[in-house]
C-alpha atoms as a PDB file:
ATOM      1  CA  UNK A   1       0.000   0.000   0.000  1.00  0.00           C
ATOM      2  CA  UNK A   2       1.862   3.369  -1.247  1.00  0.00           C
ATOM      3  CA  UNK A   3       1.868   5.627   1.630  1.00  0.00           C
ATOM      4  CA  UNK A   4       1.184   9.436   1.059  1.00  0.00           C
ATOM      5  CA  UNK A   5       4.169  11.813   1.795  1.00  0.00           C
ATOM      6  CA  UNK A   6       3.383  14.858   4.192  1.00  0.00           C
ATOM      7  CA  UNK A   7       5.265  17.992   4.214  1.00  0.00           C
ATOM      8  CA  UNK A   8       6.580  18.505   7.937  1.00  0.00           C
ATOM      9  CA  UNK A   9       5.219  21.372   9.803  1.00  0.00           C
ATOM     10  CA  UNK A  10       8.381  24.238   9.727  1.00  0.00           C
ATOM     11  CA  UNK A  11      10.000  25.153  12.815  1.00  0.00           C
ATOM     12  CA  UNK A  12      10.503  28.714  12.966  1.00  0.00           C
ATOM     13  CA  UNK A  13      13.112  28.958  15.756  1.00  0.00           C
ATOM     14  CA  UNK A  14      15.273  26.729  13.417  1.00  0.00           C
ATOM     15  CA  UNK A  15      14.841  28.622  10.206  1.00  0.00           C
ATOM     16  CA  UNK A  16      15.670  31.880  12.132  1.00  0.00           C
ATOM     17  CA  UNK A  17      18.748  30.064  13.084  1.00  0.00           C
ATOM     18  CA  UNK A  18      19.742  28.703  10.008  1.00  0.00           C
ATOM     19  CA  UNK A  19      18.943  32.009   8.782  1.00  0.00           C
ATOM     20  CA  UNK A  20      21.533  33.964  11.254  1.00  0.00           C
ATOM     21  CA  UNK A  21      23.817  31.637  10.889  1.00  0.00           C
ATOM     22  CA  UNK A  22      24.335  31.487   7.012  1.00  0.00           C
ATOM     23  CA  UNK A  23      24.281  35.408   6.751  1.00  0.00           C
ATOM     24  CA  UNK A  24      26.544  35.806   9.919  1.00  0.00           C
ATOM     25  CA  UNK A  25      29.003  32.741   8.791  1.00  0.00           C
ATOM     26  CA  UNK A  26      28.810  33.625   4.844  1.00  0.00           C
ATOM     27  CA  UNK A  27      29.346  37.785   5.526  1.00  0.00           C
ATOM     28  CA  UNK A  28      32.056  36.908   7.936  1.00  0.00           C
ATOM     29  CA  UNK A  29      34.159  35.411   5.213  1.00  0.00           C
ATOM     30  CA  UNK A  30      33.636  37.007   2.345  1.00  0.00           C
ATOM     31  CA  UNK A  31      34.155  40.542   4.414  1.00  0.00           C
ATOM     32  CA  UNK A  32      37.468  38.828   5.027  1.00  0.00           C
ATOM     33  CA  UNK A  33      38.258  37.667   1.810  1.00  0.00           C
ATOM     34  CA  UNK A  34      37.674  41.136   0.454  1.00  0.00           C
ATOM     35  CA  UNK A  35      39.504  43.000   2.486  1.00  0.00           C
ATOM     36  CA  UNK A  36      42.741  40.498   1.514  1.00  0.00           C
ATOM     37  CA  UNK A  37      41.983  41.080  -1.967  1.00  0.00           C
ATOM     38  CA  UNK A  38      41.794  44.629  -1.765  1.00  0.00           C
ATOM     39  CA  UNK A  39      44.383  45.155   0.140  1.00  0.00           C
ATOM     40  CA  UNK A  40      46.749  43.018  -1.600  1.00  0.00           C
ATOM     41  CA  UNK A  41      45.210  43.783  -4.928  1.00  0.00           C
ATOM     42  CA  UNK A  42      45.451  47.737  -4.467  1.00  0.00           C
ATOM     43  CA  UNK A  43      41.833  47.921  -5.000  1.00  0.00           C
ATOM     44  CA  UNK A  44      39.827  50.635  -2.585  1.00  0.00           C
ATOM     45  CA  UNK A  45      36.519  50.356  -4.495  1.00  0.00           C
ATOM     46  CA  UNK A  46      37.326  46.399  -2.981  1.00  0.00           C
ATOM     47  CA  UNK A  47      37.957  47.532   0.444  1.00  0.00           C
ATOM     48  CA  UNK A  48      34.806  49.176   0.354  1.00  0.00           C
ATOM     49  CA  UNK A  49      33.313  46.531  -0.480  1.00  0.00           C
ATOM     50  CA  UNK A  50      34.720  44.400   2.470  1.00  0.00           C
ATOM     51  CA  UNK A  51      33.176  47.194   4.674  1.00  0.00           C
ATOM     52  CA  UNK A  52      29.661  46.827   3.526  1.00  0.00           C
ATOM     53  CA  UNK A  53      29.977  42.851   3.358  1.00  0.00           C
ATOM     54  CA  UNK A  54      30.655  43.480   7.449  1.00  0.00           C
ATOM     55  CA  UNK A  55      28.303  45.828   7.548  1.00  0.00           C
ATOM     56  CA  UNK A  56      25.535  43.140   7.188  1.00  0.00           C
ATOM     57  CA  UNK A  57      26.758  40.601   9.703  1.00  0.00           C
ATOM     58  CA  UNK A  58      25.494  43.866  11.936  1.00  0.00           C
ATOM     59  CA  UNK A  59      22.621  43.964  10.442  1.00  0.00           C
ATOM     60  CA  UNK A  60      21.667  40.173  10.642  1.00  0.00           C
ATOM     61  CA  UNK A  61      22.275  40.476  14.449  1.00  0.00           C
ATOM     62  CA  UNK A  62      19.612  43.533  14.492  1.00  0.00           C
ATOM     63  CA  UNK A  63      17.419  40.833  12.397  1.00  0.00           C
ATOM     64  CA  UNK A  64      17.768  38.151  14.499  1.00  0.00           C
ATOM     65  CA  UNK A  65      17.191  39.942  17.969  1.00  0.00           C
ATOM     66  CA  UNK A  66      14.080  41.573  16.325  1.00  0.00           C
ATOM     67  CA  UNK A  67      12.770  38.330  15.049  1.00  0.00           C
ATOM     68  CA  UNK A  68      13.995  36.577  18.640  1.00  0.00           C
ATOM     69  CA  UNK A  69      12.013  39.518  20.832  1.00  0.00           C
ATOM     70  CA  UNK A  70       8.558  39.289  18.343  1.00  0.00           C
ATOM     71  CA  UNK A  71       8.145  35.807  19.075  1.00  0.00           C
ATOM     72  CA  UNK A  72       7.905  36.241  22.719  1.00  0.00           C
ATOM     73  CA  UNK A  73       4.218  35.658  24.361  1.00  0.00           C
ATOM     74  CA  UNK A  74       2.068  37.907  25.507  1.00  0.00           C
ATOM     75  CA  UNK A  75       2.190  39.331  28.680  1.00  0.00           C
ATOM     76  CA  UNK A  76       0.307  41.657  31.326  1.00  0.00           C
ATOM     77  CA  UNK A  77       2.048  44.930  30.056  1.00  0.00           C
ATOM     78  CA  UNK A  78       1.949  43.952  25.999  1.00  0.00           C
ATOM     79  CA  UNK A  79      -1.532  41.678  25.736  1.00  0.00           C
ATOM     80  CA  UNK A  80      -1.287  41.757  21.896  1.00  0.00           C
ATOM     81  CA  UNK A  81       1.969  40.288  22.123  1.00  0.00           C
ATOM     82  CA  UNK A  82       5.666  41.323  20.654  1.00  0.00           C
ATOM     83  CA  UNK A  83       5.626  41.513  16.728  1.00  0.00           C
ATOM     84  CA  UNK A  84       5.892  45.329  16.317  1.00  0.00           C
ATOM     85  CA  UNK A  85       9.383  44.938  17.787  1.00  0.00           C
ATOM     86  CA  UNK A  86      10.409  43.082  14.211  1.00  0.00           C
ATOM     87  CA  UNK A  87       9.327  46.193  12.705  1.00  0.00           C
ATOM     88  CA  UNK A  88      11.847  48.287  14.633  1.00  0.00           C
ATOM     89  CA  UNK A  89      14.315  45.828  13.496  1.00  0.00           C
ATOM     90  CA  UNK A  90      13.477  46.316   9.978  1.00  0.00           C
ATOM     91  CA  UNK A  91      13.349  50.089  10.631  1.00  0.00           C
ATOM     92  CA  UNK A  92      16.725  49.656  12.305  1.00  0.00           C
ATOM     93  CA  UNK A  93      18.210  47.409   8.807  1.00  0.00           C
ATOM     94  CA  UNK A  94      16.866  50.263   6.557  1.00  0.00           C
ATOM     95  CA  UNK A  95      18.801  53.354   8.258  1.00  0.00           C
ATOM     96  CA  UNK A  96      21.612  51.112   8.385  1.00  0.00           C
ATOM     97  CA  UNK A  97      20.904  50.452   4.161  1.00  0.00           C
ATOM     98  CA  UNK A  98      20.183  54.109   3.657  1.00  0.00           C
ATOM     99  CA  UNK A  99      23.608  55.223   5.513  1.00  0.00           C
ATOM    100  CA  UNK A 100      25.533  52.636   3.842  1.00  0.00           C
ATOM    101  CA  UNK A 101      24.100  53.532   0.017  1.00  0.00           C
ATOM    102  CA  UNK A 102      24.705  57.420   1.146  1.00  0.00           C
ATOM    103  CA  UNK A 103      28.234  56.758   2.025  1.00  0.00           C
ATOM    104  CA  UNK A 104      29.001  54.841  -1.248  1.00  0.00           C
ATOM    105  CA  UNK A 105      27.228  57.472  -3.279  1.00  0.00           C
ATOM    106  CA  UNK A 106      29.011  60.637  -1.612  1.00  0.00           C
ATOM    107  CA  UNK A 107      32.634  58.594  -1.612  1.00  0.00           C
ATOM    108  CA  UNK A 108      31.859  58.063  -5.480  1.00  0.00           C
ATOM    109  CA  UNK A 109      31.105  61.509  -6.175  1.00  0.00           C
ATOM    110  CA  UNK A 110      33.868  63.091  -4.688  1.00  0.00           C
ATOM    111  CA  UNK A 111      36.466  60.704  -6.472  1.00  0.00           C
ATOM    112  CA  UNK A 112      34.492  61.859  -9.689  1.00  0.00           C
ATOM    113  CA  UNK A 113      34.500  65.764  -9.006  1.00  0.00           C
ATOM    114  CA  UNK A 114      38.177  65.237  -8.098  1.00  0.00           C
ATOM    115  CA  UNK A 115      39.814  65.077 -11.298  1.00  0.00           C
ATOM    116  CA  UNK A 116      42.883  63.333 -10.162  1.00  0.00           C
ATOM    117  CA  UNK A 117      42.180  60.157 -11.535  1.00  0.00           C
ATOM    118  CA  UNK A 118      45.701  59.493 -12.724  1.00  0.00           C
ATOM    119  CA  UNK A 119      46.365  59.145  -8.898  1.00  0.00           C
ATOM    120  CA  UNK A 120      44.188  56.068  -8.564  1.00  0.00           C
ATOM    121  CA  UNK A 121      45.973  52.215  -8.030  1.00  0.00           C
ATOM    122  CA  UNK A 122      45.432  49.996 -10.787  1.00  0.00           C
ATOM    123  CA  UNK A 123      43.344  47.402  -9.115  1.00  0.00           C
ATOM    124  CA  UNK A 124      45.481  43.444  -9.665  1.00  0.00           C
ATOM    125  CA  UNK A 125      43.403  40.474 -10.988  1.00  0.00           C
ATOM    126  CA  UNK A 126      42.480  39.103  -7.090  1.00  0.00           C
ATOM    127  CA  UNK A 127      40.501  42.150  -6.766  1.00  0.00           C
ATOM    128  CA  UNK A 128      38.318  41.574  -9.981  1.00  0.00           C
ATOM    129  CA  UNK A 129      38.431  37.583  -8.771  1.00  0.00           C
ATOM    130  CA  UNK A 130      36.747  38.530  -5.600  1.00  0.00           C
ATOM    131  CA  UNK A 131      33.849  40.638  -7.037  1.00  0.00           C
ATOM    132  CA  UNK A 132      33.116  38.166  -9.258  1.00  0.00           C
ATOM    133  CA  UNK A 133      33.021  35.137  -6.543  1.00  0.00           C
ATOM    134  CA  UNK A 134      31.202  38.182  -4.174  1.00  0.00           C
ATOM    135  CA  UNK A 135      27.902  38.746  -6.311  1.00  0.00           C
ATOM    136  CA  UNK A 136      27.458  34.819  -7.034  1.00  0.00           C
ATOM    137  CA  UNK A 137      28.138  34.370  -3.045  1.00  0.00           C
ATOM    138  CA  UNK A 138      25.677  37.366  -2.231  1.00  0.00           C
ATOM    139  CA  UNK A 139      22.911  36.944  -4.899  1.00  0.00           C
ATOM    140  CA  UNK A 140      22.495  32.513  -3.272  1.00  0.00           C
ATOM    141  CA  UNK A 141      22.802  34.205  -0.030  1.00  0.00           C
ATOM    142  CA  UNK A 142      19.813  37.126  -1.634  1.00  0.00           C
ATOM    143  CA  UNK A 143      17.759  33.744  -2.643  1.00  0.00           C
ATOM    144  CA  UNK A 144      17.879  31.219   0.217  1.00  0.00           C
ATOM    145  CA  UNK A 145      16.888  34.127   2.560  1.00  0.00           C
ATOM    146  CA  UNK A 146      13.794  35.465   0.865  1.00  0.00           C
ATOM    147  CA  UNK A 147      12.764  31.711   0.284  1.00  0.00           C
ATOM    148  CA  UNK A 148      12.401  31.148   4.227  1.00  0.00           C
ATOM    149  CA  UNK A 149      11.631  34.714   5.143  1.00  0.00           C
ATOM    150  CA  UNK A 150       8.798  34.515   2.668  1.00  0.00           C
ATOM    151  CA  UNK A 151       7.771  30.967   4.516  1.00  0.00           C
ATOM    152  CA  UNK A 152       7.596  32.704   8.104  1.00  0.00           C
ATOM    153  CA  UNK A 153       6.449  35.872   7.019  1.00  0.00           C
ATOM    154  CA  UNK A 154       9.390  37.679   8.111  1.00  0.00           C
ATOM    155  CA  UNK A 155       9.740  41.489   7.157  1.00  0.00           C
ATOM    156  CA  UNK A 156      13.204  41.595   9.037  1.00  0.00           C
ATOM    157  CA  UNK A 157      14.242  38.547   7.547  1.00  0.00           C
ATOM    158  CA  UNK A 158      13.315  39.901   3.730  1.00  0.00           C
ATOM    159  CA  UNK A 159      14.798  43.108   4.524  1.00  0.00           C
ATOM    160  CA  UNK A 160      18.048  41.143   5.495  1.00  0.00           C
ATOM    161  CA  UNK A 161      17.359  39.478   2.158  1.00  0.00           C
ATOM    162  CA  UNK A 162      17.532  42.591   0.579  1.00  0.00           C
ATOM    163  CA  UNK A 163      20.598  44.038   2.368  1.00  0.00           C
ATOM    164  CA  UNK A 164      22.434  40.765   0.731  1.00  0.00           C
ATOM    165  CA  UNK A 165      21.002  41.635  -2.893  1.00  0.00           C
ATOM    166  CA  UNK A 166      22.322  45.348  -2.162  1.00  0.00           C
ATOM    167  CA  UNK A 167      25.643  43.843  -1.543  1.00  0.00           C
ATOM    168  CA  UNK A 168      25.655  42.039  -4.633  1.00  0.00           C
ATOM    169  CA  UNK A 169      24.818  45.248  -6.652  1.00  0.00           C
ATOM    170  CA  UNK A 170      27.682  47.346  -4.676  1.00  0.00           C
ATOM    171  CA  UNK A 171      30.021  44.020  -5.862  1.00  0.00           C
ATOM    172  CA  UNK A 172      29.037  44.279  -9.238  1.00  0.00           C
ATOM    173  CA  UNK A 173      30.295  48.283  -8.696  1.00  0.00           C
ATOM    174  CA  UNK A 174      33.372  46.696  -7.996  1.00  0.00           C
ATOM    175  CA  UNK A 175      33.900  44.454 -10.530  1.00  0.00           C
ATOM    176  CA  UNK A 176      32.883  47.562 -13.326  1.00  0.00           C
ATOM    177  CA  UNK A 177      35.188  49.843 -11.395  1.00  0.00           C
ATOM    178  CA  UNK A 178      38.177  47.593 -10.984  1.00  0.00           C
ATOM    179  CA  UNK A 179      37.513  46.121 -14.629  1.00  0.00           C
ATOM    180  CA  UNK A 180      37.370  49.512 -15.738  1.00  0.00           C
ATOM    181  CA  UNK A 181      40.757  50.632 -13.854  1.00  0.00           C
ATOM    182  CA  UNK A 182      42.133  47.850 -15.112  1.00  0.00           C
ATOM    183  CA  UNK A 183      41.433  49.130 -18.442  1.00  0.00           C
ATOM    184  CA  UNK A 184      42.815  52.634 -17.810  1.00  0.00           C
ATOM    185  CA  UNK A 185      39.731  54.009 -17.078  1.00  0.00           C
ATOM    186  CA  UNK A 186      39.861  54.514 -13.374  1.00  0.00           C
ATOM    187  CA  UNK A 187      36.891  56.837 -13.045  1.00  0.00           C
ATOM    188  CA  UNK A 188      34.370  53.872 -13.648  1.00  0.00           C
ATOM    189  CA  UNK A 189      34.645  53.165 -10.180  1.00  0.00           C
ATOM    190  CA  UNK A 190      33.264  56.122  -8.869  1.00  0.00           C
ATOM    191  CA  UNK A 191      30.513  56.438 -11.728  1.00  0.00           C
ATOM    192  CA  UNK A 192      29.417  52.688 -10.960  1.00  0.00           C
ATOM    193  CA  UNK A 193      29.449  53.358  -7.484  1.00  0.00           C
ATOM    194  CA  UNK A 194      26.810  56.184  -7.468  1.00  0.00           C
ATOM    195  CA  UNK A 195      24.557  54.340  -9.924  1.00  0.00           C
ATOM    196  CA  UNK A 196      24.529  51.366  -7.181  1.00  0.00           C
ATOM    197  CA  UNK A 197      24.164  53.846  -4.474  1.00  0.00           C
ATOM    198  CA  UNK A 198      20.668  55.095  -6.205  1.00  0.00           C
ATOM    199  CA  UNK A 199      19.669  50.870  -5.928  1.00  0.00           C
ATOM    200  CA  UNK A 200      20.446  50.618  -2.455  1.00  0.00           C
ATOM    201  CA  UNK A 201      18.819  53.744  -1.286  1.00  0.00           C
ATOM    202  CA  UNK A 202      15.382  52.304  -3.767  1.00  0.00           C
ATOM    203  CA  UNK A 203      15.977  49.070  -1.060  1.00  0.00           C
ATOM    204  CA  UNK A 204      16.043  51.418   1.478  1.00  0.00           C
ATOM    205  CA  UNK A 205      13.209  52.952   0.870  1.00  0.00           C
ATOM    206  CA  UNK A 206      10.859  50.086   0.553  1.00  0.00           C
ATOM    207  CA  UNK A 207      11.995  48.887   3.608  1.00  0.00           C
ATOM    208  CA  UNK A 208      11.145  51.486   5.666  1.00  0.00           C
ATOM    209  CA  UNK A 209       7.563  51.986   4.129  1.00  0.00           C
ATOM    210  CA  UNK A 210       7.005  48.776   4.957  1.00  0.00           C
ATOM    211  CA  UNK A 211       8.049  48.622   8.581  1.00  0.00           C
ATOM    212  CA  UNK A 212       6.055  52.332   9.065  1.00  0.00           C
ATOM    213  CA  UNK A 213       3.241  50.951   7.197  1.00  0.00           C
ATOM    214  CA  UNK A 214       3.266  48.192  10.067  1.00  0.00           C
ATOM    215  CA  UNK A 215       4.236  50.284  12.824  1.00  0.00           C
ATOM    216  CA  UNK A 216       0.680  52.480  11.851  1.00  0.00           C
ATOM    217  CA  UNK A 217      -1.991  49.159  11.641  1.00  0.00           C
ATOM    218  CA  UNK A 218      -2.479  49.479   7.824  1.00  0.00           C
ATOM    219  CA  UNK A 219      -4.749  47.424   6.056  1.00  0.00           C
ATOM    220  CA  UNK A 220      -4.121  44.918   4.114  1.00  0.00           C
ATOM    221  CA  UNK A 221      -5.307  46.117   1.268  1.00  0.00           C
ATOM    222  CA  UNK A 222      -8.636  46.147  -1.024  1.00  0.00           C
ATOM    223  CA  UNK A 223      -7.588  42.964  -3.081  1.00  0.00           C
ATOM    224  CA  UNK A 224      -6.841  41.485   0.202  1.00  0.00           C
ATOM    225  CA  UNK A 225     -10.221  42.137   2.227  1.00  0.00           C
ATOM    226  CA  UNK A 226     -12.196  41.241  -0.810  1.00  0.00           C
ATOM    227  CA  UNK A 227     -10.823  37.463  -0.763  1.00  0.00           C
ATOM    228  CA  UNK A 228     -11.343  37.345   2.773  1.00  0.00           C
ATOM    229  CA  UNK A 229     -14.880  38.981   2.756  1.00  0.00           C
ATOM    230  CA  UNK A 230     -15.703  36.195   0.355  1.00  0.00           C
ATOM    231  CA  UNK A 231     -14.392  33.453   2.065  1.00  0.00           C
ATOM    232  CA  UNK A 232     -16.153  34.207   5.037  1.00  0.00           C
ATOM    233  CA  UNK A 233     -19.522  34.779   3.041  1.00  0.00           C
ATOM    234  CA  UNK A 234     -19.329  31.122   2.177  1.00  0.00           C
ATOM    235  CA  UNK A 235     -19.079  30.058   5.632  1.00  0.00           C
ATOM    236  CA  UNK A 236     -21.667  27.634   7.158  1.00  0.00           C
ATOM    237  CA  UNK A 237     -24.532  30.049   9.084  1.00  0.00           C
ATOM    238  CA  UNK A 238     -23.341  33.339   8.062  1.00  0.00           C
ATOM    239  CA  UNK A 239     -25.979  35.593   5.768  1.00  0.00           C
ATOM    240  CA  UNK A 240     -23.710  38.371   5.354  1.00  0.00           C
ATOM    241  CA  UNK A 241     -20.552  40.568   6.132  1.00  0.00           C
ATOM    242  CA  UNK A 242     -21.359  43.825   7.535  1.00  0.00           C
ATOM    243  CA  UNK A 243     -18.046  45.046   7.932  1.00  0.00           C
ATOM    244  CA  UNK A 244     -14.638  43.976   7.850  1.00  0.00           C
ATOM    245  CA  UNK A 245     -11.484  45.670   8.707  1.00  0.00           C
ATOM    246  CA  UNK A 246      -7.942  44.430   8.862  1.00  0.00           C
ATOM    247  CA  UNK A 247      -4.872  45.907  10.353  1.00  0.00           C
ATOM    248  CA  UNK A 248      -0.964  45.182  10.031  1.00  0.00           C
ATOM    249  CA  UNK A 249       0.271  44.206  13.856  1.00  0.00           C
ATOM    250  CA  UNK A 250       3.574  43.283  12.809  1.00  0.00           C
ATOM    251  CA  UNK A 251       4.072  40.266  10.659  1.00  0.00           C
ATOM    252  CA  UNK A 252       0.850  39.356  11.540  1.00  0.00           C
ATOM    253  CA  UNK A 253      -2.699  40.387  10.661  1.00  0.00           C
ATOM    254  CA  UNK A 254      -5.786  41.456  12.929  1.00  0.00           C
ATOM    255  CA  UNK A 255      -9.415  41.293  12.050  1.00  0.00           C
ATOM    256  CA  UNK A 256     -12.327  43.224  13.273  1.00  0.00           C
ATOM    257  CA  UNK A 257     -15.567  41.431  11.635  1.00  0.00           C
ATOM    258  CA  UNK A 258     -19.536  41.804  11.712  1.00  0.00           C
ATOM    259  CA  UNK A 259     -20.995  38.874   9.947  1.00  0.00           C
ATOM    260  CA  UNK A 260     -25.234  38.677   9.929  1.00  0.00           C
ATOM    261  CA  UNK A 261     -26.600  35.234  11.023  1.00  0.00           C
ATOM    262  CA  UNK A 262     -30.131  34.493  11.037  1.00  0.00           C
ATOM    263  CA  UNK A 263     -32.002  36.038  13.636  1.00  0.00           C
ATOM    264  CA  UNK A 264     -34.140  32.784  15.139  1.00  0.00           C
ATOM    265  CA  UNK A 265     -31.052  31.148  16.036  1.00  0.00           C
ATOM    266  CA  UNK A 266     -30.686  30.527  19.542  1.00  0.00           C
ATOM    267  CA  UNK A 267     -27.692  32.635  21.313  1.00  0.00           C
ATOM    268  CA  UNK A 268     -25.465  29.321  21.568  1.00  0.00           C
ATOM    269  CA  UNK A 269     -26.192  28.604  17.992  1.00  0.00           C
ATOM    270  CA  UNK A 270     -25.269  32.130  16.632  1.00  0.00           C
ATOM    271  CA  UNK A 271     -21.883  32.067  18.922  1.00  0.00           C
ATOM    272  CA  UNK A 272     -21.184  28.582  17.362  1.00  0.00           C
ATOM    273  CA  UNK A 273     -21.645  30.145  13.579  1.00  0.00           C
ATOM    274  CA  UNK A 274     -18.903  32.680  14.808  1.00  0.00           C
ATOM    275  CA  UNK A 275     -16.566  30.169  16.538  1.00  0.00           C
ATOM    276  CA  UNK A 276     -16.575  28.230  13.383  1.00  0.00           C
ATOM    277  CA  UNK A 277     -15.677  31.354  11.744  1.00  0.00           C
ATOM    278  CA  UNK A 278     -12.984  32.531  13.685  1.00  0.00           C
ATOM    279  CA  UNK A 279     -11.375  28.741  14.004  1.00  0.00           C
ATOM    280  CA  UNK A 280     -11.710  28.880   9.535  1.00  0.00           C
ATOM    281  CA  UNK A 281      -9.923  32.128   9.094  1.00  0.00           C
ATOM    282  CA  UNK A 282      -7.242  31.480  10.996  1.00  0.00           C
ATOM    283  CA  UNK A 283      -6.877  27.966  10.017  1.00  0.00           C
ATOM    284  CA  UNK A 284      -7.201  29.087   5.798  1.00  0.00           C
ATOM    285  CA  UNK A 285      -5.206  32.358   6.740  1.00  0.00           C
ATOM    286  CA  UNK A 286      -2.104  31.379   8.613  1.00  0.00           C
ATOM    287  CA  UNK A 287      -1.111  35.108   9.332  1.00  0.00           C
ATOM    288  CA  UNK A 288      -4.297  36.245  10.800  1.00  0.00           C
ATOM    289  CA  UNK A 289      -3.434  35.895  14.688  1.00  0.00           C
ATOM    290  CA  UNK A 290      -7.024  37.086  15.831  1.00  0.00           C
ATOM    291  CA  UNK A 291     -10.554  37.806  14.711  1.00  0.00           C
ATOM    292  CA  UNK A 292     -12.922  39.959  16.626  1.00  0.00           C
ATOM    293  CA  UNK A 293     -16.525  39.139  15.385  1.00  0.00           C
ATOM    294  CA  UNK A 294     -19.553  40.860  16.351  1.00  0.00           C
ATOM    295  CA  UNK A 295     -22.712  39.028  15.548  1.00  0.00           C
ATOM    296  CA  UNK A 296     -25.526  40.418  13.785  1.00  0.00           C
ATOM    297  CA  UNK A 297     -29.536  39.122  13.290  1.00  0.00           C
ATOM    298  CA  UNK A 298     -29.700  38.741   9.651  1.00  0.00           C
ATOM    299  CA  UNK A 299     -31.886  41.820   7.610  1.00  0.00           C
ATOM    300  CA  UNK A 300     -35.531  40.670   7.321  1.00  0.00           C
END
C-alpha cells in the first residue's frame, strides 16, 4: 500500500537560526576575503566593499534579535503580544541600508568631481576575482533568505534578504570599477558606485515603508479584504458581512468582523456560527493571529 508523503510542519526557531547563521558565517568570510583582496590587490573600491559585506553581519544580528524579541508571548504589560518589535528591526536594517548607500554614493562623487584620476591604483586580478566570486556568493545568499523569510512571514528577515542583494549590486560596482581601472579608465569606479548607491537607497526605501506601514496598523489592502470577505460569506450560518477591517500588527494580521446570522437562532447557535468562523480564518489564513466578530440578526 503506497503511503502518502506529508510535508513537515516548519520550525521557525530553526529557520531563524539557520537564517543567522548562514548570513553571519557567509558575511564573515567574504568581508574577510575582500579586504585580503583589496588590500593586496590595491583595489579601494574592494575595500569598500569588504566594509559593507561586514556591515551586514550587523545587520543580521539587528534581524535576528528583532525576530527573537517578536516571538515572545504575551504578557500583562503587551496583551497583543511582541511583533511590532520586528518592525523596529526592519526600521533599524533600513537606516543602516540608507547610511551605507549614502556613504558609497558621496565617496563616489567626490572621487568623480576630483579630477585626479591618474592618482588612482590599478586594481590586480584578485581584486576583480573577488567581485566576481562576491555577487554569485551574495545573490544565493539574496535567494535562500527570501525563500524562508517569505515561509515565516518575516519582514526583518526579507529586509536582510535585501541588504544581501544590495551587496551584490555594490560588488558588481566593484567588478565595473576595478575592470574599468584595469582598463585605464579609473573613473568607472566612482561612476558605478553612485549608480549602485541610487539601488540601495530604492531598497532602502521600501523597507522602511514597509516597517512604518506596520508600525501604523495598515490594512491589508482592497484585493486582500475582498478574498477574505468572500471566504467568510461562504461560511456555514453566516448571511452576510457587515463590515470587515484588517490591520498590520507586525508580521501578523488582525481582524475586526460583523458577519449577519439568522435572527431565530438561539444565542449558543449564533456564537457557534462565529466560533466556526474565527477557528476557519485562521486555520485558511495562517497570518491572521485574531478575529474579533460581532454578531448580527440577519436583515428581514
Amino acid at each position: 500500500m503506497a503511503t502518502q508523503n506529508k510535508t513537515a510542519p516548519l520550525d521557525e526557531a530553526v529557520v531563524i537560526r539557520k537564517l543567522s547563521l548562514v548570513s553571519v558565517i557567509g558575511n564573515a568570510v567574504l568581508s574577510g576575503f575582500k579586504l585580503f583582496a583589496g588590500v593586496t590587490g590595491h583595489s579601494s573600491a574592494m575595500i569598500s566593499d569588504a566594509v559593507h559585506s561586514f556591515s551586514d553581519v550587523l545587520t543580521t544580528l539587528i534581524a535576528w534579535i528583532g525576530v527573537k524579541i517578536s516571538k515572545k508571548a504575551s504578557d500583562e504589560e503587551h496583551p497583543y503580544g511582541h511583533e511590532r518589535l520586528e518592525c523596529v528591526a526592519s526600521l533599524l536594517l533600513g537606516v543602516v541600508l540608507l547610511l551605507t548607500g549614502l556613504g558609497i554614493g558621496k565617496a563616489g562623487l567626490e572621487t568623480i568631481f576630483s579630477g585626479n584620476y591618474q592618482t588612482l591604483a590599478v586594481p590586480g586580478p584578485i581584486a576583480l576575482a573577488a567581485a566576481i566570486i562576491s555577487i554569485v556568493g551574495k545573490e544565493a545568499m539574496y535567494w535562500y533568505t527570501r525563500h524562508y523569510a517569505l515561509l515565516i512571514h518575516s519582514s526583518a528577515f526579507l529586509a536582510d534578504a535585501w541588504h544581501h542583494r544590495s551587496d551584490a549590486f555594490s560588488s558588481i560596482g566593484s567588478l565595473i570599477g576595478i575592470a574599468g581601472a584595469m582598463l585605464g579608465f579609473p573613473v568607472l569606479d566612482s561612476v558605478a558606485s553612485v549608480v549602485i548607491c541610487l539601488f540601495i537607497l530604492k531598497v532602502s526605501y521600501d523597507i522602511l515603508k514597509d516597517a512604518i506601514n506596520k508600525l501604523l496598523d495598515t490594512s491589508c489592502g482592497e484585493e486582500y479584504e475582498n478574498k477574505l470577505r468572500a471566504f467568510i460569506s461562504g461560511r456555514p450560518g453566516v448571511e452576510a458581512v457587515d463590515l470587515l477591517h484588517t490591520r498590520m500588527f507586525g508580521n501578523k494580521v488582525y481582524i475586526d468582523l460583523e458577519i449577519e446570522v439568522d435572527g431565530d437562532k438561539t444565542l449558543r447557535e449564533a456564537h457557534e456560527v462565529a466560533e466556526q468562523v474565527h477557528t476557519d480564518v485562521e486555520k485558511e489564513y495562517p497570518e491572521v493571529k485574531h478575529v474579533m466578530i460581532h454578531v448580527n440578526p440577519a436583515k428581514t
